[in-house]
N, C-alpha and C. Protein backbone atom coordinates (compact mmCIF):
# COMPACT_ATOMS: atom_id res chain seq x y z
N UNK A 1 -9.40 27.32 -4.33
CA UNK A 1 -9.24 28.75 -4.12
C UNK A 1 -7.84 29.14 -4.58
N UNK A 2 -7.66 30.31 -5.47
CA UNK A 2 -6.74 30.92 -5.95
C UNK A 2 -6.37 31.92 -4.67
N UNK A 3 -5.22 32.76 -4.58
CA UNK A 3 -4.94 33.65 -4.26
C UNK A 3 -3.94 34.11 -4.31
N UNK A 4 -3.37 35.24 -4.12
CA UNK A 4 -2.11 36.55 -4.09
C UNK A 4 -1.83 36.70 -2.95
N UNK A 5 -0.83 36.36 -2.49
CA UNK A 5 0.25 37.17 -1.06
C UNK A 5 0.75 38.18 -2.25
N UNK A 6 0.72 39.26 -1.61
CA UNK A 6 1.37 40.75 -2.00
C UNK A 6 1.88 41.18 -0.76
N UNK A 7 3.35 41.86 -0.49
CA UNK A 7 3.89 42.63 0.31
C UNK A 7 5.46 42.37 0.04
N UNK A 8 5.73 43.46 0.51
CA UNK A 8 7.68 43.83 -0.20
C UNK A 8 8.38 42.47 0.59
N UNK A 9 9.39 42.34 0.29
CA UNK A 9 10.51 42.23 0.33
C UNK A 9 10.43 41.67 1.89
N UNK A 10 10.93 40.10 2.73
CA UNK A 10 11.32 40.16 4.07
C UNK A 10 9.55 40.91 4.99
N UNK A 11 8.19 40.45 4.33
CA UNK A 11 7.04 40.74 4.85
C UNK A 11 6.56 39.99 5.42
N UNK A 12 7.07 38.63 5.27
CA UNK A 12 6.64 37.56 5.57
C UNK A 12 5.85 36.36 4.91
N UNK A 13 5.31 37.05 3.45
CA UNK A 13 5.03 36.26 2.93
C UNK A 13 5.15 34.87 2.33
N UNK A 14 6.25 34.44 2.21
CA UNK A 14 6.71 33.21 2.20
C UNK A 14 6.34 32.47 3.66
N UNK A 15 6.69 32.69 4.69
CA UNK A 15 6.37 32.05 6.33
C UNK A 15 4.76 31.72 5.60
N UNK A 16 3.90 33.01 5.77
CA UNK A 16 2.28 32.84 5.47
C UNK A 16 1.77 31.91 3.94
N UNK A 17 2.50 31.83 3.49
CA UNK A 17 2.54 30.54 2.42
C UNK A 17 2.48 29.49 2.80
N UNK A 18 3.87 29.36 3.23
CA UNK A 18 3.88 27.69 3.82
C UNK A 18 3.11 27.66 5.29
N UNK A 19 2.49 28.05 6.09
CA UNK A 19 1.68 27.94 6.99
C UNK A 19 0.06 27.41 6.04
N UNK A 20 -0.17 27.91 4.89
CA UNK A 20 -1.37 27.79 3.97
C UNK A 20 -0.92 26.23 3.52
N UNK A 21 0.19 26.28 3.30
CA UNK A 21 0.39 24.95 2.93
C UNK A 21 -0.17 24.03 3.13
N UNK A 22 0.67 24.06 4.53
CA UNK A 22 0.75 23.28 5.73
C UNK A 22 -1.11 22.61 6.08
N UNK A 23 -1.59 23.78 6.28
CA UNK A 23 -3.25 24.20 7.10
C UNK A 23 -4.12 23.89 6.04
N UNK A 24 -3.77 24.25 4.95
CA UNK A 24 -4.85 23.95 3.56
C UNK A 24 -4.69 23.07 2.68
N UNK A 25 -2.86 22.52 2.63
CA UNK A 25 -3.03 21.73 1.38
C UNK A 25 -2.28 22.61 0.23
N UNK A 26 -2.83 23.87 0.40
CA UNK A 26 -2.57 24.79 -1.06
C UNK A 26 -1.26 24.04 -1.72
N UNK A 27 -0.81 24.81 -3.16
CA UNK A 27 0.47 24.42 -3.27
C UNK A 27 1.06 26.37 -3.49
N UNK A 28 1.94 26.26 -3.44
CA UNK A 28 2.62 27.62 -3.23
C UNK A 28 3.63 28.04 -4.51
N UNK A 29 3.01 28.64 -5.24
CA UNK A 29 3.79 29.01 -6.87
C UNK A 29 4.27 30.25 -6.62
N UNK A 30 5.52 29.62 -5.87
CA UNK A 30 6.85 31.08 -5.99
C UNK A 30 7.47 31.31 -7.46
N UNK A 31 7.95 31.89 -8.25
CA UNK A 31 8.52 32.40 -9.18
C UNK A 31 9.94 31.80 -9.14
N UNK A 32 10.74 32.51 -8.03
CA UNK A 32 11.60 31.97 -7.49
C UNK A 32 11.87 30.59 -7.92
N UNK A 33 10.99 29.85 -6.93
CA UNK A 33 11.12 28.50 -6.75
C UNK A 33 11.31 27.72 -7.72
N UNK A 34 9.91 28.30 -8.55
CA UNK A 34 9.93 27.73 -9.74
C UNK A 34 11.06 27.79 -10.68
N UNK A 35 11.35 28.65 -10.80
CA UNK A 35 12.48 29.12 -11.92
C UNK A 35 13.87 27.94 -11.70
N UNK A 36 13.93 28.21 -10.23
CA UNK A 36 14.99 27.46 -9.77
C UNK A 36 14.97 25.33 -10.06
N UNK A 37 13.14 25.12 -9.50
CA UNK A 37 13.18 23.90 -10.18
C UNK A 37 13.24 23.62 -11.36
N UNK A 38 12.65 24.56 -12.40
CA UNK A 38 12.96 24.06 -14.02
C UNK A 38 13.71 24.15 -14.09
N UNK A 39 15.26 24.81 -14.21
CA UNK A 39 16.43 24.86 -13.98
C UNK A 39 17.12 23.46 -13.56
N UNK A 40 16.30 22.81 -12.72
CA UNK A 40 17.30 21.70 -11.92
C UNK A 40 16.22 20.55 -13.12
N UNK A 41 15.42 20.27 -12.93
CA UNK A 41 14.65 19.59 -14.23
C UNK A 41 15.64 19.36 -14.91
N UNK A 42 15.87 19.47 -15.83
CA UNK A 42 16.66 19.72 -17.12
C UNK A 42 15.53 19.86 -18.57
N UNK A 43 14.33 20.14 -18.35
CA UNK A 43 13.60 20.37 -18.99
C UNK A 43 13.75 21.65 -20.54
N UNK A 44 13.01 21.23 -21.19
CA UNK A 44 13.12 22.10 -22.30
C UNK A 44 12.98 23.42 -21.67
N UNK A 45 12.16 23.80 -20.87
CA UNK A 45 11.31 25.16 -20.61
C UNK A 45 12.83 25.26 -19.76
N UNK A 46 13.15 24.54 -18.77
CA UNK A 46 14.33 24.85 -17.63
C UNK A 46 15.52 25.05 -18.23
N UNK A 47 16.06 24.48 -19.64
CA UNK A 47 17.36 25.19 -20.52
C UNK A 47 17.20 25.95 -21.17
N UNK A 48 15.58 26.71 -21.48
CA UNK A 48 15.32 28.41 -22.16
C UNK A 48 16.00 28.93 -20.61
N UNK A 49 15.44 28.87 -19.73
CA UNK A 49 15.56 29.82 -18.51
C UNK A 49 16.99 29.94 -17.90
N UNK A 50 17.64 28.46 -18.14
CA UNK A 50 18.97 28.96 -17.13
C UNK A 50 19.75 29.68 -18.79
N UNK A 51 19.69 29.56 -19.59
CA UNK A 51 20.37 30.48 -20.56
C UNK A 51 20.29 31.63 -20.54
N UNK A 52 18.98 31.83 -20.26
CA UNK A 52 18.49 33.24 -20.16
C UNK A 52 19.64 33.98 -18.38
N UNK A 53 19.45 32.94 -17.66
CA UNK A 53 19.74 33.91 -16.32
C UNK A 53 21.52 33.42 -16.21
N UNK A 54 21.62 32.16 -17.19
CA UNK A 54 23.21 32.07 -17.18
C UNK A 54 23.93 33.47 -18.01
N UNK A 55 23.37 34.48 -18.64
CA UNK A 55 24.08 35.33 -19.81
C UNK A 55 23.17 37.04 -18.85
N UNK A 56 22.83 37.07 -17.89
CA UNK A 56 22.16 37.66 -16.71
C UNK A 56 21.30 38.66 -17.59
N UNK A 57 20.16 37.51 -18.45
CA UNK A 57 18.86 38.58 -19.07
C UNK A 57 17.96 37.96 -17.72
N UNK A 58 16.59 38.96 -18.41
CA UNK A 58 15.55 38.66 -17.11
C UNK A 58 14.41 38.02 -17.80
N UNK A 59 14.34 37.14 -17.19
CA UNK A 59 13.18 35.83 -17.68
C UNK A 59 11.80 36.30 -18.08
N UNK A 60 11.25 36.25 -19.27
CA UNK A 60 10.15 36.97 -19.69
C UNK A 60 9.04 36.87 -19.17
N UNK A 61 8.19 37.61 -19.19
CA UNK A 61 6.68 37.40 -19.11
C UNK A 61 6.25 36.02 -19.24
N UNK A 62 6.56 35.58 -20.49
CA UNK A 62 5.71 34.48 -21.77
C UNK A 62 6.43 33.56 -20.53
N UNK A 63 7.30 33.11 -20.13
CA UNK A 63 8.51 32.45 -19.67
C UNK A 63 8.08 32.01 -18.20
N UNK A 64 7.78 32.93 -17.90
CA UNK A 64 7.18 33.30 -16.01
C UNK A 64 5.38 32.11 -16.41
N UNK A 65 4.98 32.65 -17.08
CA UNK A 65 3.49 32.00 -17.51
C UNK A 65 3.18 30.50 -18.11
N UNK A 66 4.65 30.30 -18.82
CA UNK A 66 4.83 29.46 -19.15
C UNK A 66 4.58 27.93 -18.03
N UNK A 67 5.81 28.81 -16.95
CA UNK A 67 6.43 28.32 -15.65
C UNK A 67 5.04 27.92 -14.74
N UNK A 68 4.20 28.91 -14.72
CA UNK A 68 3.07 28.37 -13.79
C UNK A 68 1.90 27.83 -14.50
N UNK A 69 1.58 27.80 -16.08
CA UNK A 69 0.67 27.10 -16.52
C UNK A 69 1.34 25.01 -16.17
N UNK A 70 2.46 25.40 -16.29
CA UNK A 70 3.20 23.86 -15.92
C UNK A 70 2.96 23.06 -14.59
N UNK A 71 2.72 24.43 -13.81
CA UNK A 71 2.72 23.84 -12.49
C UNK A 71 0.93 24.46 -11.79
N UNK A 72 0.53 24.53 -12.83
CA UNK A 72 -1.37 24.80 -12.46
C UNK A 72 -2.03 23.82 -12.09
N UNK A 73 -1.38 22.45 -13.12
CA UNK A 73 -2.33 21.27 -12.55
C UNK A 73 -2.34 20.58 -11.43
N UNK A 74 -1.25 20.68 -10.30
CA UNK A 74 -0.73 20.18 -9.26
C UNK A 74 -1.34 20.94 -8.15
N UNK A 75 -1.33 22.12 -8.34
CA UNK A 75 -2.30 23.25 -7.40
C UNK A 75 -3.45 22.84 -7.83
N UNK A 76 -4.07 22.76 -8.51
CA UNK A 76 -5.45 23.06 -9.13
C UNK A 76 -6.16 21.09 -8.28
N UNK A 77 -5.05 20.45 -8.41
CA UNK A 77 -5.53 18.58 -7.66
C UNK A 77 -5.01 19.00 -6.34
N UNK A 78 -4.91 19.79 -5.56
CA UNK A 78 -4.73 20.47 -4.19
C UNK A 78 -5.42 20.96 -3.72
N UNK A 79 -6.29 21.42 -4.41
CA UNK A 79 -7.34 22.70 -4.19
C UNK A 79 -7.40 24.28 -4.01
N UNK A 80 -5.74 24.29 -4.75
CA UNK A 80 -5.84 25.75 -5.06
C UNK A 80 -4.24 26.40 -5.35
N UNK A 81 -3.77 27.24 -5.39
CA UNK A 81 -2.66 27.90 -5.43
C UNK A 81 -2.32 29.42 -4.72
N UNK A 82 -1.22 29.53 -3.98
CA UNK A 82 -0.95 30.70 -3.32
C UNK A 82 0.59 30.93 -4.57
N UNK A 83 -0.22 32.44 -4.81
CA UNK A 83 0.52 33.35 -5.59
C UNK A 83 1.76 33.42 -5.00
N UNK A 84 2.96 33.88 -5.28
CA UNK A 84 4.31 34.46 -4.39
C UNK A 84 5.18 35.35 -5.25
N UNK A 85 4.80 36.26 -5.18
CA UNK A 85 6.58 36.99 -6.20
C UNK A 85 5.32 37.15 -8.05
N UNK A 86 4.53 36.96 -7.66
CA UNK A 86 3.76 37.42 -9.38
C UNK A 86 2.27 37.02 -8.96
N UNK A 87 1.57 37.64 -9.63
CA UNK A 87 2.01 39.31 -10.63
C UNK A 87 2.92 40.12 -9.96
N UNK A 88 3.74 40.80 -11.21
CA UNK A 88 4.42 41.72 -10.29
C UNK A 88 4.18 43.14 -11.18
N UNK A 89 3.74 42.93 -12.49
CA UNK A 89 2.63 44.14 -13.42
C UNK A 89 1.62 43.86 -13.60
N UNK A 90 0.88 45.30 -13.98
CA UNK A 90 -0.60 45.10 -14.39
C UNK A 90 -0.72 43.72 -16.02
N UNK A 91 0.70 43.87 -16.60
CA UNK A 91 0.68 42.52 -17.82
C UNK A 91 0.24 41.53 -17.29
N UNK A 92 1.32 41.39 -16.40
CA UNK A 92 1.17 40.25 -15.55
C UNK A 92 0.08 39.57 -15.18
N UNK A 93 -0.66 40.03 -14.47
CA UNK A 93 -1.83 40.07 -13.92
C UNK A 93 -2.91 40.24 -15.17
N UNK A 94 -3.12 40.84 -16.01
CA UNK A 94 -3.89 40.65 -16.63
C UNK A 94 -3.70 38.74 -17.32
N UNK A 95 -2.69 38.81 -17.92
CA UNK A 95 -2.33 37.01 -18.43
C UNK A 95 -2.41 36.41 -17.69
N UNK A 96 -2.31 36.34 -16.04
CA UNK A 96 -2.65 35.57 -14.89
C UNK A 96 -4.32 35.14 -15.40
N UNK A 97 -5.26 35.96 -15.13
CA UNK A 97 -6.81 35.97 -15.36
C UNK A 97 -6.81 35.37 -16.45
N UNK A 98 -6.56 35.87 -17.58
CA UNK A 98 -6.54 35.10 -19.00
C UNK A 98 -5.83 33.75 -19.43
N UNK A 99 -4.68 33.07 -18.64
CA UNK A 99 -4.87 31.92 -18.13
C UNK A 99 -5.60 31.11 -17.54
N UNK A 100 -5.82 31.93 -15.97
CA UNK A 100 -6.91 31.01 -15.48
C UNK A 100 -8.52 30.73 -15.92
N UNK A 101 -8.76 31.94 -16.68
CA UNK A 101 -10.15 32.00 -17.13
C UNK A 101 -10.47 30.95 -18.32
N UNK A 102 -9.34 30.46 -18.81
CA UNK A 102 -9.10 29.52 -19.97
C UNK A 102 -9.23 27.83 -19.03
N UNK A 103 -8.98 27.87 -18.07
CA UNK A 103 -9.27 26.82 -17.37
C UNK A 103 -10.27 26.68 -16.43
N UNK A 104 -11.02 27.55 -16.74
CA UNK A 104 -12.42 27.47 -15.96
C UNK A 104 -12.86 28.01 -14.40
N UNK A 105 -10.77 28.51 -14.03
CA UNK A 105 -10.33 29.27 -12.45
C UNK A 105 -10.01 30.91 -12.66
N UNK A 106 -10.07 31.39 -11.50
CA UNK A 106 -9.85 32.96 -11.25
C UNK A 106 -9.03 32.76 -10.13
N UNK A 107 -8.52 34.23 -9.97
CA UNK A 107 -7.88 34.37 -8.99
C UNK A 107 -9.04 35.23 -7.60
N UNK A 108 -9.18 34.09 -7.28
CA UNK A 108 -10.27 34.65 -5.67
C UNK A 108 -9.95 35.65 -4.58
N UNK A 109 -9.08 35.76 -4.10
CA UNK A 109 -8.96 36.76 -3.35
C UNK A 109 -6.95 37.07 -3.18
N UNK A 110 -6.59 38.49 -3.14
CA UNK A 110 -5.61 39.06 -2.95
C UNK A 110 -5.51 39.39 -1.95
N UNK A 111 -4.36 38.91 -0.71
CA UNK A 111 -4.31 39.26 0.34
C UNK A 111 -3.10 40.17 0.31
N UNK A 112 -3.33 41.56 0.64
CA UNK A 112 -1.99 42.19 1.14
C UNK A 112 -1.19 42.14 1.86
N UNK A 113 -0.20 42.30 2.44
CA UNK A 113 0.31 42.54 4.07
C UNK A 113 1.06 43.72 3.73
N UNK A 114 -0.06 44.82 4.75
CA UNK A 114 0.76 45.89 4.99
C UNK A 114 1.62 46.17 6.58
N UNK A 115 3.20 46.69 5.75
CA UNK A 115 4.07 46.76 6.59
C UNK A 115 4.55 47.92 7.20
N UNK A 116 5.15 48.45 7.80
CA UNK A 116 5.84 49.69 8.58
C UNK A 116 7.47 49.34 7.88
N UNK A 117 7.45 50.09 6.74
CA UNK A 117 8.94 49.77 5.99
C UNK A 117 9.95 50.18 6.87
N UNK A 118 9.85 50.93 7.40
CA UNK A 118 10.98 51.39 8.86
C UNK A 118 11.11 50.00 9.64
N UNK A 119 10.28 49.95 9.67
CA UNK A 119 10.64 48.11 11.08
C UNK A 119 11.12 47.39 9.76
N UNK A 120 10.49 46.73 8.92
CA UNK A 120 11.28 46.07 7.90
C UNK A 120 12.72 46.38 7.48
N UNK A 121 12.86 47.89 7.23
CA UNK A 121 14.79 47.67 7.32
C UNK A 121 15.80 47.77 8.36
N UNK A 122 14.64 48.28 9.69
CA UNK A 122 15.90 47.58 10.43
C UNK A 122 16.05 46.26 10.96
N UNK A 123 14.60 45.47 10.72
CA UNK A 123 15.07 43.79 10.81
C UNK A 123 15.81 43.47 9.89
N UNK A 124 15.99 43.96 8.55
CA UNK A 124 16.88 43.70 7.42
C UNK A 124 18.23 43.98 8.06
N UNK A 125 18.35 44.84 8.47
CA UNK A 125 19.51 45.42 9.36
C UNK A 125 20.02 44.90 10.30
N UNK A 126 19.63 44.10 10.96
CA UNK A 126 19.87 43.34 12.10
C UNK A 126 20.27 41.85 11.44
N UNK A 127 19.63 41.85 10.66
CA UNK A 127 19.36 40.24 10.30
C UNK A 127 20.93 40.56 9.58
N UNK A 128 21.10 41.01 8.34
CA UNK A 128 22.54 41.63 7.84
C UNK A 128 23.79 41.26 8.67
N UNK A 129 23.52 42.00 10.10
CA UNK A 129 24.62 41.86 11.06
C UNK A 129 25.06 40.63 11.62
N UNK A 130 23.86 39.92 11.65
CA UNK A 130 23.33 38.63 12.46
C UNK A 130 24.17 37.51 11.68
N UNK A 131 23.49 37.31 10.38
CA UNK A 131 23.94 36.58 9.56
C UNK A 131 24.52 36.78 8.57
N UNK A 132 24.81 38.08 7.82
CA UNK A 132 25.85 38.60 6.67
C UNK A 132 25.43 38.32 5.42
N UNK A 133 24.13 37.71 5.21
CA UNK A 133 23.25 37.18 4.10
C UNK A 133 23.88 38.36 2.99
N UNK A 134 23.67 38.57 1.91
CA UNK A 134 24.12 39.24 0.76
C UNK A 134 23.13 40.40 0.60
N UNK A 135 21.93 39.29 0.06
CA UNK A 135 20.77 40.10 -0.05
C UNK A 135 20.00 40.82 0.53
N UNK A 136 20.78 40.70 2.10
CA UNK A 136 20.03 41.30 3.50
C UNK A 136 20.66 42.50 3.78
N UNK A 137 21.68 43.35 2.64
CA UNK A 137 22.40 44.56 2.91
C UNK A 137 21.26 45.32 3.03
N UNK A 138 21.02 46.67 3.88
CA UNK A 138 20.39 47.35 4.17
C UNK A 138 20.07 48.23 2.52
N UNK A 139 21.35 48.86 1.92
CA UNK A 139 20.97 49.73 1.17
C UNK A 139 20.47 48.85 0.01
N UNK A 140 21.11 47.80 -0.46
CA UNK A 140 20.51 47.00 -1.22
C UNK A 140 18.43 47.10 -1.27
N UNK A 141 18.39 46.54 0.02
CA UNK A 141 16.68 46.03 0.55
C UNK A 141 16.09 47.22 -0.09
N UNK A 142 16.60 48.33 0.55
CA UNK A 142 16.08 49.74 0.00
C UNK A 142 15.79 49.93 -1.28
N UNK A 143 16.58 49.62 -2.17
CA UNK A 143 16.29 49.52 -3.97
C UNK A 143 15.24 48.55 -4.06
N UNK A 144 15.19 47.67 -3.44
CA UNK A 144 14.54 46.39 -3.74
C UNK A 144 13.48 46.89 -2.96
N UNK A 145 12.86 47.18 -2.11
CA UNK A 145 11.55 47.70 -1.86
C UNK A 145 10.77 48.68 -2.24
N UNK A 146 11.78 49.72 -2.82
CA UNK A 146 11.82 50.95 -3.95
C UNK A 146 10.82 50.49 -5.11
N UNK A 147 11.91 49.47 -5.46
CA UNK A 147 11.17 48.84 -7.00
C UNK A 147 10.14 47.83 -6.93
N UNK A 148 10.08 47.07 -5.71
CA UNK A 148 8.44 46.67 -5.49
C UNK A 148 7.15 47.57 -5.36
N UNK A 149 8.02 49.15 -4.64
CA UNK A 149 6.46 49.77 -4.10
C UNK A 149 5.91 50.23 -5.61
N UNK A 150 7.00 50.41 -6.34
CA UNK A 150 6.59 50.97 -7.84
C UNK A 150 5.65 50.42 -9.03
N UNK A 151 6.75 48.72 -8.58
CA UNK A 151 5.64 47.70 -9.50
C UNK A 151 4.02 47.42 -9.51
N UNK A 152 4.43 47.10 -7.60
CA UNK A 152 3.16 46.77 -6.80
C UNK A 152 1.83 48.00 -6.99
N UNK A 153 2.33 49.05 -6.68
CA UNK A 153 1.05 49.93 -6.86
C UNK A 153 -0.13 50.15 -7.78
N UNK A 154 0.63 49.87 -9.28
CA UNK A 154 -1.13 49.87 -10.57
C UNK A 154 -1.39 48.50 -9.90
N UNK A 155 -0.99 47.34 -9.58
CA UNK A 155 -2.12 46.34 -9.47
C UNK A 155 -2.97 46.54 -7.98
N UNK A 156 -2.56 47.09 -6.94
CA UNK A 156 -3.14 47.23 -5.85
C UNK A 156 -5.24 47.93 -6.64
N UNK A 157 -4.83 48.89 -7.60
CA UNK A 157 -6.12 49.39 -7.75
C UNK A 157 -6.73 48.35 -9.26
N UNK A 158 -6.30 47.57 -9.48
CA UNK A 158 -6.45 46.39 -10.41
C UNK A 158 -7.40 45.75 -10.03
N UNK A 159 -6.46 45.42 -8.45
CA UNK A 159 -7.60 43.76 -7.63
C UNK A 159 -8.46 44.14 -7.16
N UNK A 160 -8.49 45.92 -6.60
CA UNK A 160 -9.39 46.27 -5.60
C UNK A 160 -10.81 46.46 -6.71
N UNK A 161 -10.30 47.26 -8.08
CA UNK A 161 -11.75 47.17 -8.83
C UNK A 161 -12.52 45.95 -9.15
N UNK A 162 -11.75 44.84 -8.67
CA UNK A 162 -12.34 43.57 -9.28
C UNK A 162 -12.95 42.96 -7.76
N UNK A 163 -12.97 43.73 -6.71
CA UNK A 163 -13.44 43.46 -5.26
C UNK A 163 -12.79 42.26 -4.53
N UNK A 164 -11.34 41.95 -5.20
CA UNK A 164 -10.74 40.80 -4.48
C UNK A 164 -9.53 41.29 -3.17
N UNK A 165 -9.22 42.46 -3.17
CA UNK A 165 -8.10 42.90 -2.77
C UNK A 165 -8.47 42.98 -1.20
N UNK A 166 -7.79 42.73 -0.49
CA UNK A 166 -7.74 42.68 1.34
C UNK A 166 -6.62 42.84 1.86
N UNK A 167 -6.74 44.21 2.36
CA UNK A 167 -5.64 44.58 2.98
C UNK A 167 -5.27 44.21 4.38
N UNK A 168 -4.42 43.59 4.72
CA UNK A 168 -4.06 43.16 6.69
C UNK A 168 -3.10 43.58 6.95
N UNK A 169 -2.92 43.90 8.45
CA UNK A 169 -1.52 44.28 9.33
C UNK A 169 -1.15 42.99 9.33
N UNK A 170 0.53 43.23 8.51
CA UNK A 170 1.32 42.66 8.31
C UNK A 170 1.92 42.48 9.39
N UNK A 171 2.29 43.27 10.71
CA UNK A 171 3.12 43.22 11.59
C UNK A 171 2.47 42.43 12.72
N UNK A 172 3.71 42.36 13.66
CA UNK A 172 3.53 41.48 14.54
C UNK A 172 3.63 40.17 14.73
N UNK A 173 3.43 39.19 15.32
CA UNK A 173 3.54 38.14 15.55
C UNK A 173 2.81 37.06 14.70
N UNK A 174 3.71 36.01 13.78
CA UNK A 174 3.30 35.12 13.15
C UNK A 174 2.10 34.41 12.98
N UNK A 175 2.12 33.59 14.16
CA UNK A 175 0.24 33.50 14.38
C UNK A 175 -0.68 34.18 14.23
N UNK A 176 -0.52 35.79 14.92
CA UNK A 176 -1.79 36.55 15.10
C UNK A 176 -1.91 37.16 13.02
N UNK A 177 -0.77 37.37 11.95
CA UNK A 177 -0.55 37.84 11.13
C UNK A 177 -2.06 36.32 10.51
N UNK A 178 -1.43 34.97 10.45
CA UNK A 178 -2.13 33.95 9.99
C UNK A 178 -3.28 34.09 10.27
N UNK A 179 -4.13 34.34 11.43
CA UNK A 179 -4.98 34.69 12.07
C UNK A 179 -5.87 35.23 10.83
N UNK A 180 -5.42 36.92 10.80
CA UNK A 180 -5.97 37.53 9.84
C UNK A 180 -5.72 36.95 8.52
N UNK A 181 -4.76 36.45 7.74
CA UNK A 181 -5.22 35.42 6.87
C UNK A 181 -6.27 34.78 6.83
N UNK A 182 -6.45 34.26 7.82
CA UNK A 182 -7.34 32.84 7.45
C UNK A 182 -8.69 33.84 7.46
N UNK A 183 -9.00 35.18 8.68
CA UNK A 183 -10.06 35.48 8.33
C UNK A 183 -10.37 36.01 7.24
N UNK A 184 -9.44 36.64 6.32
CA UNK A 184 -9.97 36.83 5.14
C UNK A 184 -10.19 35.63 4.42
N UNK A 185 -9.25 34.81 4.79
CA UNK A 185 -9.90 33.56 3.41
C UNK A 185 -11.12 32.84 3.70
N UNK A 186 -11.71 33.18 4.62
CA UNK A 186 -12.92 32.33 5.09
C UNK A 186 -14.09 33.36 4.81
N UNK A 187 -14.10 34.56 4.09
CA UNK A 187 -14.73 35.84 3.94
C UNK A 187 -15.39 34.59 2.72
N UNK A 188 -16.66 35.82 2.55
CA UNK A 188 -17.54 35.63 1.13
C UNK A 188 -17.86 36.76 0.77
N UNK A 189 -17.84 37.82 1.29
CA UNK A 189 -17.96 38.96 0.95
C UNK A 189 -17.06 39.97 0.20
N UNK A 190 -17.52 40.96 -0.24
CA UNK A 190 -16.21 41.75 -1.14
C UNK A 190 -15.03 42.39 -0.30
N UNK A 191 -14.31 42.59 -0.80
CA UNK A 191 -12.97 42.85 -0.51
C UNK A 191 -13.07 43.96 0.77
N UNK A 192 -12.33 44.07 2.15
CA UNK A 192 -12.94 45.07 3.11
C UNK A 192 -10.93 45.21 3.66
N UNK A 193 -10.74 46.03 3.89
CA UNK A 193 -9.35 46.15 5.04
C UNK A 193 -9.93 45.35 6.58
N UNK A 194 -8.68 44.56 6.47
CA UNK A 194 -8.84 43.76 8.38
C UNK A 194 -7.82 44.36 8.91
């Protein structure tokens, strides 16, 4: 089983990853992550990328696809892959499918987590105070959730025409959030809001 965590910024999606991990096995293809291990690799693909982010361009499409056709076969002898941080355009996402459809996989179901962006910046806000993290500045988060709700929105009606998209309350307590995970991933039916 393929799938998409979608939700901004500090939603939790990463926690609900590695809980899938953990519970399923999955393997978890952050962008992030990735970028950061080819980088430490010293791989051909990992000295296009740190050049690219050593001279502060932004790592391409071709580059990003590159990154997870590399790391498909390791998910794929797992029994599946959890999306993280991409698609993050309708491009995107379209070459996602057109990858996997070349290997005989799709992407099965898109799980959302919808949030109350007000509670999200002031845990950003707190957390800021708490720990002084960089990336946890309040007005910062704000741009950065700005430019997710912008990205995120053409694919929200992308997945939903393709009947994979499932929307869940994001909020609340860790477990009960997994909870609704798992009941969507145990669904067979088309895409419904939990």
């Amino acid at each position: 089983m393929n799938i998409i965590l979608f939700g901004p910024p500090a939603a939790g999606k990463g926690t609900q990853a590695k809980r899938l991990v953990a519970t399923r096995g999955m393997v978890q293809l952050s962008t992030g992550d990735m970028l950061r291990a080819a980088i430490a690799s010293g791989s051909e693909l990992g000295t296009r990328v740190k050049t690219i982010m050593d001279t502060g361009g932004l790592v391409s499409d071709a580059i990003v696809i590159d990154l997870i056709k590399e790391n498909l076969p390791r998910a794929e002898a797992a029994g599946g892959a959890i999306f993280d941080g991409f698609p993050r355009t309708v491009a995107q996402a379209e070459a996602l499918d057109a990858m996997l459809g070349g290997r005989g996989a799709r992407i099965d179901k898109v799980v959302r987590l919808k949030v109350d962006e007000q509670g999200l910046i002031e845990r950003i806000a707190t957390r800021f105070q708490q720990e002084g993290r960089a990336d946890d500045n309040p007005e910062s988060y704000k741009v950065r959730l700005a430019a997710y709700n912008a990205q995120t929105a053409p694919l929200l009606p992308y997945y939903a025409a393709q009947g994979k998209l499932y929307e869940i309350d994001g909020m609340g307590a860790v477990d009960d959030i997994a909870a609704r995970v798992e009941e969507v991933l145990g669904k067979n039916e088309s895409a419904t809001t939990v």
